[in-house]
Protein backbone atom coordinates (compact mmCIF):
# COMPACT_ATOMS: atom_id res chain seq x y z
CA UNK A 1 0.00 0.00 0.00
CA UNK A 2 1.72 3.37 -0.91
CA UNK A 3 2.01 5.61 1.74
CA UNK A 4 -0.24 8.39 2.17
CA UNK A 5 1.20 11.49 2.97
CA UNK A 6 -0.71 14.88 4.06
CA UNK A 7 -0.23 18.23 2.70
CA UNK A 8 -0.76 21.09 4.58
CA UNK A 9 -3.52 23.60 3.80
CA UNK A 10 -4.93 21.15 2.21
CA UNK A 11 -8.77 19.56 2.71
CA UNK A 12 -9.63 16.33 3.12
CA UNK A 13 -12.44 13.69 3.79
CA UNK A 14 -12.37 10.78 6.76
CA UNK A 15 -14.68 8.64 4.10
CA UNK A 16 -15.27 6.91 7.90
CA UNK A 17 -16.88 9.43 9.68
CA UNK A 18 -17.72 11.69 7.10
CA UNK A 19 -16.01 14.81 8.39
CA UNK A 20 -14.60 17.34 6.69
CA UNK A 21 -11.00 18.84 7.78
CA UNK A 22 -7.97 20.93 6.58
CA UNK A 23 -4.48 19.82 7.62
CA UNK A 24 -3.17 22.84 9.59
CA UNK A 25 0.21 21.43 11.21
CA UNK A 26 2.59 18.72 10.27
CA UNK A 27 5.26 18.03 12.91
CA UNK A 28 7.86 15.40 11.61
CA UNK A 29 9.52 15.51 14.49
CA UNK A 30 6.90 14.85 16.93
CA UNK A 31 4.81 12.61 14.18
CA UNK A 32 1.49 14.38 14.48
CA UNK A 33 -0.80 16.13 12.06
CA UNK A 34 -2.94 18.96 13.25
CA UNK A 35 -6.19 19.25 11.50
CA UNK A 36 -9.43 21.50 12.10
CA UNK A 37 -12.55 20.43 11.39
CA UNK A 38 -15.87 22.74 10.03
CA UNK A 39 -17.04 23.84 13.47
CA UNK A 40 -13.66 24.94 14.08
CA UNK A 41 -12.62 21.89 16.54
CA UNK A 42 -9.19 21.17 16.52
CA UNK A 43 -7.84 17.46 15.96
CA UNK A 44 -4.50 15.18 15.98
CA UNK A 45 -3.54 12.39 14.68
CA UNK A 46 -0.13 10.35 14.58
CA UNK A 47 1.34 8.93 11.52
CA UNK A 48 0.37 5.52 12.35
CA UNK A 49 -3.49 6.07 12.74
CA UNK A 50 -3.11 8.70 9.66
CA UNK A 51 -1.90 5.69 7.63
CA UNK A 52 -4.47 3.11 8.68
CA UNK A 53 -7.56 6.13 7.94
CA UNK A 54 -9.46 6.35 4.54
CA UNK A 55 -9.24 10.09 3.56
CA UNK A 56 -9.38 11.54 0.33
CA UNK A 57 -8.46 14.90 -1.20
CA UNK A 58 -11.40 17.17 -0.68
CA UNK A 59 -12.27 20.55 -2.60
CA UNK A 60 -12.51 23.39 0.71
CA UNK A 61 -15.96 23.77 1.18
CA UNK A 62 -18.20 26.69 -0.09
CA UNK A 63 -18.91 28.04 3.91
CA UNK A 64 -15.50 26.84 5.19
CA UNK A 65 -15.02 30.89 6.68
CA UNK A 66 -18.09 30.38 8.16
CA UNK A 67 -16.92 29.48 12.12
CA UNK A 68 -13.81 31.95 11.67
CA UNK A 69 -15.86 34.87 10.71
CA UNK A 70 -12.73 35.50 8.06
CA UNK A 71 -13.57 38.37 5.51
CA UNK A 72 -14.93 37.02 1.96
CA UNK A 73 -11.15 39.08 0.45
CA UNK A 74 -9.06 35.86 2.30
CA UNK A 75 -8.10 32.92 0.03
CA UNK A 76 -7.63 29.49 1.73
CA UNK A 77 -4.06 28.97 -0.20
CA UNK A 78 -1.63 32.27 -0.31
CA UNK A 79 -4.30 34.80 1.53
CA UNK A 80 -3.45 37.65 2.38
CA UNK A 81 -4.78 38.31 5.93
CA UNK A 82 -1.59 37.73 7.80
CA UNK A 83 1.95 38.93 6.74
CA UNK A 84 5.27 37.31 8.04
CA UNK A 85 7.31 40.15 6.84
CA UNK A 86 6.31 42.60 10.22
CA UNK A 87 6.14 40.45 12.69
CA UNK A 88 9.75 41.30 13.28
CA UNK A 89 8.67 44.98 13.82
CA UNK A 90 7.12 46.01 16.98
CA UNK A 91 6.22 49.68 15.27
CA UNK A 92 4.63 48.00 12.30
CA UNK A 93 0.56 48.25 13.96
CA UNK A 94 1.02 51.41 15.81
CA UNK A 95 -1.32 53.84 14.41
CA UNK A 96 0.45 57.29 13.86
CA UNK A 97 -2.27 58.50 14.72
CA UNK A 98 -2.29 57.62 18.35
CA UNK A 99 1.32 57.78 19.46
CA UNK A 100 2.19 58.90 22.85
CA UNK A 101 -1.36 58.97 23.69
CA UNK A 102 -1.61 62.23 21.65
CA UNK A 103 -4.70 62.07 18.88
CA UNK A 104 -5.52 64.70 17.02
C-alpha cells in the first residue's frame, strides 16, 4: 500500500466518519498532524493512525469561513490576511495616529 502522505492547507475527507477537515500542522519531528474540522474543533492524529484512515483529497468547502468569521477578500491557499514580513517589527501596527497617547 503506498504511503499516504498529508499536505498542509490542504482539505480532506475521513470517508469513515464523514467529516470534513484541513491539515493545519505537520510536525515530523513529533509525528502528528494537526487538523481543524468545520465547526472549528481542533484534531491530531499520529502517523500511524493517519496511515491506517481512509481520507481523500477534498475541494474546501463553499462556507469553510463560516466558524472563523474570516472576511470574503481571504483565500484558503496564499491569503493575504496575515503577513510574516512585520512580525519582526514592533512599530509596524502602531497607528500614527495615536502615538504617545496624543490624537488629534
Amino acid at each position: 500500500m503506498a504511503k499516504k502522505i498529508p499536505k498542509l492547507n490542504y482539505w480532506y475527507q475521513d470517508v469513515e466518519d464523514d467529516a470534513l477537515f484541513e491539515v493545519v500542522a505537520i510536525d515530523e519531528q513529533e509525528g502528528f498532524i494537526e487538523v481543524q474540522y468545520m465547526n472549528g474543533e481542533i484534531g491530531e492524529f499520529d502517523f500511524d493512525i493517519w496511515q491506517d484512515m481512509i481520507v481523500i483529497s477534498a475541494q474546501p468547502p463553499e462556507d469553510w469561513r463560516a466558524p472563523f468569521e474570516i472576511a470574503d477578500g481571504f483565500e484558503s491557499r496564499g491569503g493575504s490576511l496575515f503577513s510574516m514580513s512585520n512580525w519582526d517589527d514592533p512599530l509596524a501596527h502602531i497607528d500614527p495616529d495615536t502615538q504617545l497617547g496624543v490624537e488629534e
